[in-house]
PDB file of N, CA and C in Angstrom:
ATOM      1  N   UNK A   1     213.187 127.036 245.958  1.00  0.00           N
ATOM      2  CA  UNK A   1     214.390 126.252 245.780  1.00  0.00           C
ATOM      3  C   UNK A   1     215.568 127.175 245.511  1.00  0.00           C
ATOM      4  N   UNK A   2     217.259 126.938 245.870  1.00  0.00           N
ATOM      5  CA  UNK A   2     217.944 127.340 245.887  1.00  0.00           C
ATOM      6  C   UNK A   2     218.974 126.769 245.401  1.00  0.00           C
ATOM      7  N   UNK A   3     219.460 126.982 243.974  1.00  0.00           N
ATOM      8  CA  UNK A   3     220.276 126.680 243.113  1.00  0.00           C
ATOM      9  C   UNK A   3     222.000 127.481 243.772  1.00  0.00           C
ATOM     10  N   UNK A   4     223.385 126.447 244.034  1.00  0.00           N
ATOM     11  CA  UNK A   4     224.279 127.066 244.028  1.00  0.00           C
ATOM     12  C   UNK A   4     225.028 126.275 243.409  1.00  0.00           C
ATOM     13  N   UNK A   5     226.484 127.479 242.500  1.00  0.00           N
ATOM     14  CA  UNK A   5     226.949 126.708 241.737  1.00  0.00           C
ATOM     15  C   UNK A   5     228.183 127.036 242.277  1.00  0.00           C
ATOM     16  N   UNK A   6     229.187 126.134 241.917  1.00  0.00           N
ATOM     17  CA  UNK A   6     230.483 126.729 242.605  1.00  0.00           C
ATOM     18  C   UNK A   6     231.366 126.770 241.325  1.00  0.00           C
ATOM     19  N   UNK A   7     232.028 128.087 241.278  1.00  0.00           N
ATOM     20  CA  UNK A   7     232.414 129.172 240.398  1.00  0.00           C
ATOM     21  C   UNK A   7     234.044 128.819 240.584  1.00  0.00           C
ATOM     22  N   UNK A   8     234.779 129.003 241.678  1.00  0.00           N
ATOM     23  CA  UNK A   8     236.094 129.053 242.318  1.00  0.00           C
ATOM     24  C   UNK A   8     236.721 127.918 242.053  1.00  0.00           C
ATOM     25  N   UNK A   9     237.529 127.359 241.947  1.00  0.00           N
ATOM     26  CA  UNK A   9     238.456 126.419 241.895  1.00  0.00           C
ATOM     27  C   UNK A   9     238.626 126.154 243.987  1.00  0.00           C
ATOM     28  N   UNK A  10     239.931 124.721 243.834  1.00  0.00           N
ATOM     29  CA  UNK A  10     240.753 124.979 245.444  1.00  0.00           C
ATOM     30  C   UNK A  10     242.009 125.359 245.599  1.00  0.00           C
ATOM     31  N   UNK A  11     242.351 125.661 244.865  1.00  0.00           N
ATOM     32  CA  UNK A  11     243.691 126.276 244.703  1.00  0.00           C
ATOM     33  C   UNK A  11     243.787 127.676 246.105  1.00  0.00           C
ATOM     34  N   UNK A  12     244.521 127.087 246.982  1.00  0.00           N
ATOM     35  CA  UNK A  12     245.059 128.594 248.082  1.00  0.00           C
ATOM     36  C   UNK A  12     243.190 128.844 249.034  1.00  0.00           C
ATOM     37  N   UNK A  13     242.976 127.764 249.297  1.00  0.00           N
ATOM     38  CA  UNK A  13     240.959 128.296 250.025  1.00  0.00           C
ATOM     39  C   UNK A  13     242.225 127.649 251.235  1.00  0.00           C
ATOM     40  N   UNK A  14     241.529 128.623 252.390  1.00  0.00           N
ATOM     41  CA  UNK A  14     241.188 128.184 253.342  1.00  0.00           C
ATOM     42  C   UNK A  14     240.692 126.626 253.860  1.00  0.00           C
ATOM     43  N   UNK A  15     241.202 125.909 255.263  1.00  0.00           N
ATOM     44  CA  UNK A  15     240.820 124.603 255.128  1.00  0.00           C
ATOM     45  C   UNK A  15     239.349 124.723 255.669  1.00  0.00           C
ATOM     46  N   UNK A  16     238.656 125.617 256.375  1.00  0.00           N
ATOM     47  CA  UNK A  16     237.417 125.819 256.948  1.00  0.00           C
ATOM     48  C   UNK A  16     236.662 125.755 255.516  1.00  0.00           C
ATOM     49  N   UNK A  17     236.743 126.597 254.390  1.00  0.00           N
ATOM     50  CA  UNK A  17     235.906 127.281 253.449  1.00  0.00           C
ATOM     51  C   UNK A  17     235.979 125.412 252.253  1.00  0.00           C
ATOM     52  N   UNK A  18     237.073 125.128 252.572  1.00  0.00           N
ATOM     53  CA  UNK A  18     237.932 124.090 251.933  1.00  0.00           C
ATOM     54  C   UNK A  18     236.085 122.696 252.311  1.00  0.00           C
ATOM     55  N   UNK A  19     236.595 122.673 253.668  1.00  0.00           N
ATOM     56  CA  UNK A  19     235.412 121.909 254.639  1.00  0.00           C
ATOM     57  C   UNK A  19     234.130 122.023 254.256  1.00  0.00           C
ATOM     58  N   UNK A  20     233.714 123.143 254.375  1.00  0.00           N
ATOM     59  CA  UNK A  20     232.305 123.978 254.133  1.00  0.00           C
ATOM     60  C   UNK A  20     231.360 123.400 252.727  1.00  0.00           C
ATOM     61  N   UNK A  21     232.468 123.714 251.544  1.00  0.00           N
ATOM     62  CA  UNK A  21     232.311 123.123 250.304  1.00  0.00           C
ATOM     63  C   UNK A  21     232.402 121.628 250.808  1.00  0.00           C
ATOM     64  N   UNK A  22     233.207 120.863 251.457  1.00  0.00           N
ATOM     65  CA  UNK A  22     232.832 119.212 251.198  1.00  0.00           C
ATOM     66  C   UNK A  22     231.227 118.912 251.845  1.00  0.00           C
ATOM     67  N   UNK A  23     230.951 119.764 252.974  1.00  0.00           N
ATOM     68  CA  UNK A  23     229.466 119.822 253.571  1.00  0.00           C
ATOM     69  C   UNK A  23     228.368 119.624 252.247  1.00  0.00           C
ATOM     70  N   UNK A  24     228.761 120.593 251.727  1.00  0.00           N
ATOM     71  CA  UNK A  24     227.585 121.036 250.586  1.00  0.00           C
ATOM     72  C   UNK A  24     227.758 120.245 249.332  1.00  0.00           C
ATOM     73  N   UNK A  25     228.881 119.358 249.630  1.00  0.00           N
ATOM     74  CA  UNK A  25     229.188 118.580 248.226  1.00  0.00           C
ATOM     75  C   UNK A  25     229.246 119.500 246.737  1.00  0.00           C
ATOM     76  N   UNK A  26     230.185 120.294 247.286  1.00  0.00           N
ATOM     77  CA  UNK A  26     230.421 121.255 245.888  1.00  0.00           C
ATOM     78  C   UNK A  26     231.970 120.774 245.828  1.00  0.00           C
ATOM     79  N   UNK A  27     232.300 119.791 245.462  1.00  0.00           N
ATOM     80  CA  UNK A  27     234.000 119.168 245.912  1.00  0.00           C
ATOM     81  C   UNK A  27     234.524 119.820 244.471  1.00  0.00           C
ATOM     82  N   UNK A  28     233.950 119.943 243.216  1.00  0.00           N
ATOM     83  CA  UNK A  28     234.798 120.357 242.088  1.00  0.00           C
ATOM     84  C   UNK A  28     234.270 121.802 241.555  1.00  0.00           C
ATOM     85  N   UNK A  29     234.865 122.259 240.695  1.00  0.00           N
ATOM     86  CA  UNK A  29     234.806 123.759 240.158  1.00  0.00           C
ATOM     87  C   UNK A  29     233.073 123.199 238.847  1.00  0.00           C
ATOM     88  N   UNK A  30     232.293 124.217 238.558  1.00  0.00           N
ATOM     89  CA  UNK A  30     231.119 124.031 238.102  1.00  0.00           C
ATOM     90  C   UNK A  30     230.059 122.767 238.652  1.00  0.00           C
ATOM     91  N   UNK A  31     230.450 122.623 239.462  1.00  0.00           N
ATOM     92  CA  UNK A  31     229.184 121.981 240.120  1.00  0.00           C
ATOM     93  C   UNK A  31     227.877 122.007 241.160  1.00  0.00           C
ATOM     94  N   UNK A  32     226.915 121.953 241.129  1.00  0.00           N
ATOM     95  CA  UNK A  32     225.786 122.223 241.609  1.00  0.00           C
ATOM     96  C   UNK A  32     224.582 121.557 242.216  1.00  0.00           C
ATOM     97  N   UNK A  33     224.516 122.277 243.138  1.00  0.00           N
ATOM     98  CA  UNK A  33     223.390 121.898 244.118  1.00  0.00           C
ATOM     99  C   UNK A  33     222.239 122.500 244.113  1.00  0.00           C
ATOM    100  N   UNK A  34     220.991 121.740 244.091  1.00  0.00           N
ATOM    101  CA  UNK A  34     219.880 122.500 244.319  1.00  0.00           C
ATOM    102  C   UNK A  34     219.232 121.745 245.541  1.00  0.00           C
ATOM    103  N   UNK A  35     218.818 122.788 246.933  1.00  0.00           N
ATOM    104  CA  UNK A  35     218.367 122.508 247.794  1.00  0.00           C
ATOM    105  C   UNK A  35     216.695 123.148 247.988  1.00  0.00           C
ATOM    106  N   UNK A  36     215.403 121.728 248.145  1.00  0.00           N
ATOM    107  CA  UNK A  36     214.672 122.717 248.388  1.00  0.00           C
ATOM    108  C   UNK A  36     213.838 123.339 248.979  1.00  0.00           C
ATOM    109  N   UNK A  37     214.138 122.350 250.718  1.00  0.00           N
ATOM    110  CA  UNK A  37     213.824 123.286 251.675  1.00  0.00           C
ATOM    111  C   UNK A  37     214.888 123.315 252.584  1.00  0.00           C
ATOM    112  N   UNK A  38     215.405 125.090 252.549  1.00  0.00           N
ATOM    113  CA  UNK A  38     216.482 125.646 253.256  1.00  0.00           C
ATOM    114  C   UNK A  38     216.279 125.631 254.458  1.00  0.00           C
ATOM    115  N   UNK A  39     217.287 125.353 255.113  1.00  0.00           N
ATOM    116  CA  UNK A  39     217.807 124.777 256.784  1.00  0.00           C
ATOM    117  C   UNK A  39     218.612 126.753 256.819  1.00  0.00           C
ATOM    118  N   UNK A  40     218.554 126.874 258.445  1.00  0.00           N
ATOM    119  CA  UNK A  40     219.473 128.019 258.935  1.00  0.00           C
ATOM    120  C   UNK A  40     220.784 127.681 258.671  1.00  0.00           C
ATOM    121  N   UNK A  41     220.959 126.814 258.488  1.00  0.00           N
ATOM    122  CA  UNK A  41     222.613 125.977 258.992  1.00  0.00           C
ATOM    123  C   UNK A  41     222.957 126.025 257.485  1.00  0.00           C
ATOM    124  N   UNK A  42     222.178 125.484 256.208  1.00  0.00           N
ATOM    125  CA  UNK A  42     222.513 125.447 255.268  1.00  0.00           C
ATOM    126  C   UNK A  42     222.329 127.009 254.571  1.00  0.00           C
ATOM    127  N   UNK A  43     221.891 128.285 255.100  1.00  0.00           N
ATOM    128  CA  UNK A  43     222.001 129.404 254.468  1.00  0.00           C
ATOM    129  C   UNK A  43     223.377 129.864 255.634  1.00  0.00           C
ATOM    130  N   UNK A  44     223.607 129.485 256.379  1.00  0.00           N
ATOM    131  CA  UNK A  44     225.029 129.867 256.991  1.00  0.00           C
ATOM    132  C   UNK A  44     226.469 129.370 256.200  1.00  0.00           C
ATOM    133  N   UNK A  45     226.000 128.181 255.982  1.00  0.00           N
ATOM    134  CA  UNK A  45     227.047 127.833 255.072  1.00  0.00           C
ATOM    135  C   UNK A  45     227.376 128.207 253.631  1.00  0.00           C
ATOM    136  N   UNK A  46     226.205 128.521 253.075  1.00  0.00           N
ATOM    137  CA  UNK A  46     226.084 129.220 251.491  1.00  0.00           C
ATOM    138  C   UNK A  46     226.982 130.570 251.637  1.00  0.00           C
ATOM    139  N   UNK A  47     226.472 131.407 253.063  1.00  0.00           N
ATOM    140  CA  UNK A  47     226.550 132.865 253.256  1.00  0.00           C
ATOM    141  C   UNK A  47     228.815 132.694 253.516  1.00  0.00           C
ATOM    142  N   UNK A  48     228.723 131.479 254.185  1.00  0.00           N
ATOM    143  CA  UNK A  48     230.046 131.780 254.075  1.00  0.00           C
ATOM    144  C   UNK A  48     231.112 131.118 252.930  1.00  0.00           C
ATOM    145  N   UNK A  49     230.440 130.821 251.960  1.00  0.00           N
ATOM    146  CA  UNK A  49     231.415 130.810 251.102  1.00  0.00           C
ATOM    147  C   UNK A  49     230.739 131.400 250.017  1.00  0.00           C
ATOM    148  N   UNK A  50     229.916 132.564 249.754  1.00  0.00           N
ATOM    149  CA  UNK A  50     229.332 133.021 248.881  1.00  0.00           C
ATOM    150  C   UNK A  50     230.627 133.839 248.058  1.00  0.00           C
ATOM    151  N   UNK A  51     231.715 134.171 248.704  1.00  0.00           N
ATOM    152  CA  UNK A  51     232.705 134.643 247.703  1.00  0.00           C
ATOM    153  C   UNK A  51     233.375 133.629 246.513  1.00  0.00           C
ATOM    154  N   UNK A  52     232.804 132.717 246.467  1.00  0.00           N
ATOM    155  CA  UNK A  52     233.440 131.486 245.486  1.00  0.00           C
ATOM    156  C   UNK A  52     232.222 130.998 244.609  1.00  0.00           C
ATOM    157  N   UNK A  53     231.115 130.949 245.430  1.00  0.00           N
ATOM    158  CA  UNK A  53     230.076 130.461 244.222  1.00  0.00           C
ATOM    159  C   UNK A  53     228.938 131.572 244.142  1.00  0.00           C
ATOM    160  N   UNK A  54     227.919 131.129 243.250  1.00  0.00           N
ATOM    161  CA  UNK A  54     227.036 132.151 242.918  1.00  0.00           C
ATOM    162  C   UNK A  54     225.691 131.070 242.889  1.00  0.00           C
ATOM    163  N   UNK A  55     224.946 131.782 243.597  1.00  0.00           N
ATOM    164  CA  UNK A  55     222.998 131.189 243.978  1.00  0.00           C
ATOM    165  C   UNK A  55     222.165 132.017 244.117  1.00  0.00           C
ATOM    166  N   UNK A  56     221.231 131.503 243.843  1.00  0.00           N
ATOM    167  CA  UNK A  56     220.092 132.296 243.530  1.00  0.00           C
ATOM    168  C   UNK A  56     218.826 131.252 243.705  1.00  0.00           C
ATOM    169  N   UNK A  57     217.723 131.992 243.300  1.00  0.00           N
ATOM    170  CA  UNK A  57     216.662 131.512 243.756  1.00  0.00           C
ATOM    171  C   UNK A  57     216.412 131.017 242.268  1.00  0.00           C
ATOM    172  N   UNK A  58     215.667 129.246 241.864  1.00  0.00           N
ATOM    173  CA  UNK A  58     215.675 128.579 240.591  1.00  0.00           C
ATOM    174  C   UNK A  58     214.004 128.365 240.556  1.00  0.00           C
ATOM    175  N   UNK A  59     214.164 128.721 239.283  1.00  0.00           N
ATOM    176  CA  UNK A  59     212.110 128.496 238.898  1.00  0.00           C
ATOM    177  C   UNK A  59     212.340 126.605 238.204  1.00  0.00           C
ATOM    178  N   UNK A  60     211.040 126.353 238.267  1.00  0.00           N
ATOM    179  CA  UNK A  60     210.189 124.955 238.512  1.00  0.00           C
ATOM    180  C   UNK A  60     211.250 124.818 236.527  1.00  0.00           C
ATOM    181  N   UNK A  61     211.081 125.929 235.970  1.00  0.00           N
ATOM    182  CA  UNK A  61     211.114 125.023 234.548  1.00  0.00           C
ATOM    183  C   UNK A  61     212.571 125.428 233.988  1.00  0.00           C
ATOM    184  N   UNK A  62     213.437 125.630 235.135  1.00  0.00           N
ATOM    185  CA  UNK A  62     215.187 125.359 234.768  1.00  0.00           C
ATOM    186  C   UNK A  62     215.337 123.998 235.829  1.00  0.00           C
ATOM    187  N   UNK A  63     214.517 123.875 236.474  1.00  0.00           N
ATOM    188  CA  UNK A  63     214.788 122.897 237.839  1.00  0.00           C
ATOM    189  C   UNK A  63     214.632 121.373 236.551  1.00  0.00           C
ATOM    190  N   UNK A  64     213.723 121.261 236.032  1.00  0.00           N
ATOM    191  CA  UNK A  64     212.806 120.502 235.032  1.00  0.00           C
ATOM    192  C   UNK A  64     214.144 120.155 233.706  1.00  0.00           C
ATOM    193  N   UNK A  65     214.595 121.024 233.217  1.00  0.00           N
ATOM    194  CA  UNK A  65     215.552 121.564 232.144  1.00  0.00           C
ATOM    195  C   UNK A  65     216.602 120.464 232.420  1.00  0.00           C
ATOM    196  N   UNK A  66     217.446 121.364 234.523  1.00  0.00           N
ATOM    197  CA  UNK A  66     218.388 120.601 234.743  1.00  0.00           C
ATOM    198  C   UNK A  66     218.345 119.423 234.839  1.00  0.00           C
ATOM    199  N   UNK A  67     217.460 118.926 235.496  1.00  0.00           N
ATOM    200  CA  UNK A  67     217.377 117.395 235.529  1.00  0.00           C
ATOM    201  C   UNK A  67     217.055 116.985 234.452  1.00  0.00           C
ATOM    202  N   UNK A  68     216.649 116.875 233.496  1.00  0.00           N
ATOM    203  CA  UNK A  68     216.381 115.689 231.787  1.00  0.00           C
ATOM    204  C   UNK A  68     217.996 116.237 231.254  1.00  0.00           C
ATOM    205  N   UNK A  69     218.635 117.178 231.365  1.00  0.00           N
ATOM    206  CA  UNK A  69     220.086 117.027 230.623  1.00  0.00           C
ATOM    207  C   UNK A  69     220.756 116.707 231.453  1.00  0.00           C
ATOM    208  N   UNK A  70     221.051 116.922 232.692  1.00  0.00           N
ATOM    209  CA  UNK A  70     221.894 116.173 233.132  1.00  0.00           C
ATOM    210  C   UNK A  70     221.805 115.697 234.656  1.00  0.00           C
ATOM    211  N   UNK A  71     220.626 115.485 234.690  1.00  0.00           N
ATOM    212  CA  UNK A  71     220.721 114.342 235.632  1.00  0.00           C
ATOM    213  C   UNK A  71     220.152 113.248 235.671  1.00  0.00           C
ATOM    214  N   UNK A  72     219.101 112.531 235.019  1.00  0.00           N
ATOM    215  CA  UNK A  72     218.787 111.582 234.739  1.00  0.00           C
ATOM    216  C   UNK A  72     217.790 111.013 235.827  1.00  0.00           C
ATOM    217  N   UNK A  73     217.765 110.609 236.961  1.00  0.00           N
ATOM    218  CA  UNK A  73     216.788 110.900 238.202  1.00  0.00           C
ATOM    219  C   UNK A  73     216.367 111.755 239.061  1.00  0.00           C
ATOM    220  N   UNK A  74     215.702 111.987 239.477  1.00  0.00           N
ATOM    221  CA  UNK A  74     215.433 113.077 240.344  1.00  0.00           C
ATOM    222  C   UNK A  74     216.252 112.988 241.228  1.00  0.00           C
ATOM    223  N   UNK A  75     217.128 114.043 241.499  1.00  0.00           N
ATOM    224  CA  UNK A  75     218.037 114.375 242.434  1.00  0.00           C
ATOM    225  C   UNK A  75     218.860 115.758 242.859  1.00  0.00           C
ATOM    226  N   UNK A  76     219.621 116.116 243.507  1.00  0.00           N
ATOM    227  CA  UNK A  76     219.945 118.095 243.890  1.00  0.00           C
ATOM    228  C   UNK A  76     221.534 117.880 243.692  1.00  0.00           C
ATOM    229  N   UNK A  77     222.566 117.088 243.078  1.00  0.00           N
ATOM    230  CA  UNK A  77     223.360 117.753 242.686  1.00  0.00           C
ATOM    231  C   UNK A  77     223.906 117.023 241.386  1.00  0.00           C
ATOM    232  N   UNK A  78     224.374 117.962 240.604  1.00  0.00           N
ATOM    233  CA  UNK A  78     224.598 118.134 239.306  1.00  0.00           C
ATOM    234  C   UNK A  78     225.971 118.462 239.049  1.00  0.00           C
ATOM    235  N   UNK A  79     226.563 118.219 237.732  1.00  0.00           N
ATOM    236  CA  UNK A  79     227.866 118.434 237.309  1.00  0.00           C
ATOM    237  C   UNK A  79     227.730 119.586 236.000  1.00  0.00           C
ATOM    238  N   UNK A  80     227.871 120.334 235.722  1.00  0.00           N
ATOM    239  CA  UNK A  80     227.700 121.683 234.508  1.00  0.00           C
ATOM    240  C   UNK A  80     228.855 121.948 233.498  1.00  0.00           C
ATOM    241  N   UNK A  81     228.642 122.420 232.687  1.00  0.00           N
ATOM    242  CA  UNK A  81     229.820 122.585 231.907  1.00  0.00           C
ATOM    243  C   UNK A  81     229.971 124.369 231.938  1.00  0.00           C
ATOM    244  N   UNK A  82     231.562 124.512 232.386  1.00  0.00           N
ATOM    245  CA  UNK A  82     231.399 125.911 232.000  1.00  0.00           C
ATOM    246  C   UNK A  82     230.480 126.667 230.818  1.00  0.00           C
ATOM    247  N   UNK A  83     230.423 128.091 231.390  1.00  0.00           N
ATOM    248  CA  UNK A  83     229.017 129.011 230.588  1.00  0.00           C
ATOM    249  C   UNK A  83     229.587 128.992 229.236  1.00  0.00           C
ATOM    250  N   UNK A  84     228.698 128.952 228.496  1.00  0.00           N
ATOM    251  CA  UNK A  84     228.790 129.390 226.999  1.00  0.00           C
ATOM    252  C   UNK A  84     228.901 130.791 227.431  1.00  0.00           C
ATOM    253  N   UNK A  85     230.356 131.369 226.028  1.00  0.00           N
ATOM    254  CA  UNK A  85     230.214 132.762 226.006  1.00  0.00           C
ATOM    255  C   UNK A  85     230.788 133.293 227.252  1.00  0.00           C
ATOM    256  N   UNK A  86     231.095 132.355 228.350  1.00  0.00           N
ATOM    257  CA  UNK A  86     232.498 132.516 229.386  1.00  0.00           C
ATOM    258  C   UNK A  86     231.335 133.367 230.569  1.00  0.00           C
ATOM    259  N   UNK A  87     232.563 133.815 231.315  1.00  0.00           N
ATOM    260  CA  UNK A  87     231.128 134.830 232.320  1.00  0.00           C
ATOM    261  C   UNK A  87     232.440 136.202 232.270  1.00  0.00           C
ATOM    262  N   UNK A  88     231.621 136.868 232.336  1.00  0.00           N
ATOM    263  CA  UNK A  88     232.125 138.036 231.712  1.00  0.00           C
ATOM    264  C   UNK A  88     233.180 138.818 232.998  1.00  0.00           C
ATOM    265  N   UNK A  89     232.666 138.529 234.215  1.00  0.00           N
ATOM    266  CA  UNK A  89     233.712 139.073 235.425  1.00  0.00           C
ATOM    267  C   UNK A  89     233.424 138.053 236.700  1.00  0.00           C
ATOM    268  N   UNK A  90     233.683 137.504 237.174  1.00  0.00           N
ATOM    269  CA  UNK A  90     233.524 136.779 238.762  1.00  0.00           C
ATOM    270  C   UNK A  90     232.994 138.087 239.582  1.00  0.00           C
ATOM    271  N   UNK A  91     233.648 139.139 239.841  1.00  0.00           N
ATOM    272  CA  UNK A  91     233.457 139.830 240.989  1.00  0.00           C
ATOM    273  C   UNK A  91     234.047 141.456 240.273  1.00  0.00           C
ATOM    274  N   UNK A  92     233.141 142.511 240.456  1.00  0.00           N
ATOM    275  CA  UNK A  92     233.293 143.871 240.266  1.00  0.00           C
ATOM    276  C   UNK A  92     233.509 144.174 241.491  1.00  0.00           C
ATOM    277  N   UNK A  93     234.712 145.073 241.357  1.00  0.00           N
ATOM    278  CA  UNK A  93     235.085 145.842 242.887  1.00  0.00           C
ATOM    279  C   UNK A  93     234.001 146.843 243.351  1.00  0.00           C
ATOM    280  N   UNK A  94     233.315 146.807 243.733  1.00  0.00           N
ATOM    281  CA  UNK A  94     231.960 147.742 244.655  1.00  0.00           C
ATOM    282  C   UNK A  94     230.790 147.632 243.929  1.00  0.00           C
ATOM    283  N   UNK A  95     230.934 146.876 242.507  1.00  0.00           N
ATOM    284  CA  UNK A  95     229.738 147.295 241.875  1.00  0.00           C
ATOM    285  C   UNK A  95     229.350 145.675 241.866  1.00  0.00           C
ATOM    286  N   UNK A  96     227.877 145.631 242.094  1.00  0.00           N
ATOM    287  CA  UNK A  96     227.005 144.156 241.931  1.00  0.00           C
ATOM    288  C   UNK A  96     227.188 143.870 240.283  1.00  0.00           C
ATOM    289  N   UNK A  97     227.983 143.612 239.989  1.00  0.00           N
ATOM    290  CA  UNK A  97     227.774 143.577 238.160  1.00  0.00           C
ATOM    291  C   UNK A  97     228.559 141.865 238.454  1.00  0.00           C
ATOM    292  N   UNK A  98     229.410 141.161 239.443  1.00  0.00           N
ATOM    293  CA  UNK A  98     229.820 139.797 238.760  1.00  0.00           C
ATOM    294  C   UNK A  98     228.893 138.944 239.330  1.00  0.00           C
ATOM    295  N   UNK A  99     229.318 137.731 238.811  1.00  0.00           N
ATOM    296  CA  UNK A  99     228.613 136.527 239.081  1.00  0.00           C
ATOM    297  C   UNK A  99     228.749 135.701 240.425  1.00  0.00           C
ATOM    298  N   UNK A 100     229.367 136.319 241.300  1.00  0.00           N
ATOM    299  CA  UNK A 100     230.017 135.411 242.572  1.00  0.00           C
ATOM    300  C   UNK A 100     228.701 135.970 243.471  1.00  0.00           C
ATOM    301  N   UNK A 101     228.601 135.548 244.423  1.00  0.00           N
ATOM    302  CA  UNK A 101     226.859 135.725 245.047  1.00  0.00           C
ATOM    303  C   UNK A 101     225.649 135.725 245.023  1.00  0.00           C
ATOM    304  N   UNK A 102     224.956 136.163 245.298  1.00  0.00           N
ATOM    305  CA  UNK A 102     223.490 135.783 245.077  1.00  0.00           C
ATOM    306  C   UNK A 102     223.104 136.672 243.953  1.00  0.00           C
ATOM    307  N   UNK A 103     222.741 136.076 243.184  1.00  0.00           N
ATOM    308  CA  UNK A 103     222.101 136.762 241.758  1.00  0.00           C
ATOM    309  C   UNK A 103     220.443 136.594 241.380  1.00  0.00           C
ATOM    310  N   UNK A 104     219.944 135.941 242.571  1.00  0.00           N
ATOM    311  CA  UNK A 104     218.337 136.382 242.790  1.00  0.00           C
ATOM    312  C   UNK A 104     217.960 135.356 241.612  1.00  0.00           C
ATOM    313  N   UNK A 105     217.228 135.988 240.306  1.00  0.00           N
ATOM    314  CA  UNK A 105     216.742 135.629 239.509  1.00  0.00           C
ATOM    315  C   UNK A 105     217.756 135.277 238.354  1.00  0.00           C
ATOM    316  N   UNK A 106     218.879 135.936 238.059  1.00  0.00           N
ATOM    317  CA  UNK A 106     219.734 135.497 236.684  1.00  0.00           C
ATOM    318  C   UNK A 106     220.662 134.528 237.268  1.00  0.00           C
ATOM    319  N   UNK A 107     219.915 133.491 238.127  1.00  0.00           N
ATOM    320  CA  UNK A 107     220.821 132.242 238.039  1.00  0.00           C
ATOM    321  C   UNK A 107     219.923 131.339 237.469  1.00  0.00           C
ATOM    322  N   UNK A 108     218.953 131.729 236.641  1.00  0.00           N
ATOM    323  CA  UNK A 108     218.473 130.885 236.164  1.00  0.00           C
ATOM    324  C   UNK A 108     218.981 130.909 234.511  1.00  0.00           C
ATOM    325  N   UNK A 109     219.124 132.551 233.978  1.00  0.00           N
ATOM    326  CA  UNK A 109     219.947 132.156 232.857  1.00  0.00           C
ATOM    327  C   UNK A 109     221.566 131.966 232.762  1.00  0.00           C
ATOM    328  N   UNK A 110     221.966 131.885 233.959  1.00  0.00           N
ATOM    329  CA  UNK A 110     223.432 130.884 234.178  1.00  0.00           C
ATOM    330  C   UNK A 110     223.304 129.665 234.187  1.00  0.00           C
ATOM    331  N   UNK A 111     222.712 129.015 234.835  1.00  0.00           N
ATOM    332  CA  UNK A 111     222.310 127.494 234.660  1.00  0.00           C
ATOM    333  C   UNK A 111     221.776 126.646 233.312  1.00  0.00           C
ATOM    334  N   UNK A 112     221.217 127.714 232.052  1.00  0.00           N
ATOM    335  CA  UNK A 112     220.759 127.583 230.961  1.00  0.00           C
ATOM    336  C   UNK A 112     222.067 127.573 230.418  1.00  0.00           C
ATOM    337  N   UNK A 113     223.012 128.382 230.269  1.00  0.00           N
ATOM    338  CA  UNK A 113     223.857 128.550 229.562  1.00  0.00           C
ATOM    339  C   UNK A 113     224.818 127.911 230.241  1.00  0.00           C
ATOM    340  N   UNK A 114     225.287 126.816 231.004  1.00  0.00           N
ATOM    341  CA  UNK A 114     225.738 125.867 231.753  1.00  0.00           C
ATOM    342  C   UNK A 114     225.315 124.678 231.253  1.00  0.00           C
ATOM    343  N   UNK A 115     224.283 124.553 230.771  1.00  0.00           N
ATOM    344  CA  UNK A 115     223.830 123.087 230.139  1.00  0.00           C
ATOM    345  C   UNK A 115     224.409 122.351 228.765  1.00  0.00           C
TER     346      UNK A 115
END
């Protein structure tokens, strides 16, 4: 499964990237989707707006977590509250150190600290 959260605001996006996000139903700033079997079409679309949100790959017992706080039925998208403790950079110039892209495994303790 593939947890994405969208990080960026719409302020000044592009109307394509603008589009892309209404596809994926990421329409507001901290909100999230978990998809969990990935389509080509739906990792094309992640890949092109990966400069605004941040995903990663989500284990069974944040998947479990997210849904009893805030979602109430079983379902893949969610509303979050900004991170406790803030996020420390969106994006390092050359260095993998921010939160905007694929973060593999520590989107699972973003999504914890989102709850």
């Amino acid at each position: 499964m593939i947890a994405v959260i969208r990080i960026k605001g719409q302020v000044g996006l592009k109307k394509e990237i603008v589009e892309t996000f209404n596809r994926l139903k990421l329409r507001k700033k901290y909100s999230c989707i978990v998809i969990e079997d990935v389509t080509k079409e739906q990792i094309g679309m992640i890949e092109k707006v990966r400069n605004f949100v941040a995903y990663g790959e989500i284990n069974d017992e944040t998947y479990k977590e997210l849904v009893e706080k805030r979602g109430g039925k079983i379902k893949n998208f969610f509303r979050l509250h900004p991170p406790r403790k803030g996020i420390d950079s969106k994006k390092h110039f050359g260095v993998a150190k921010g939160v905007l892209g694929n973060n593999k495994e520590k989107i699972n303790d973003l999504i914890r600290r989102m709850l």
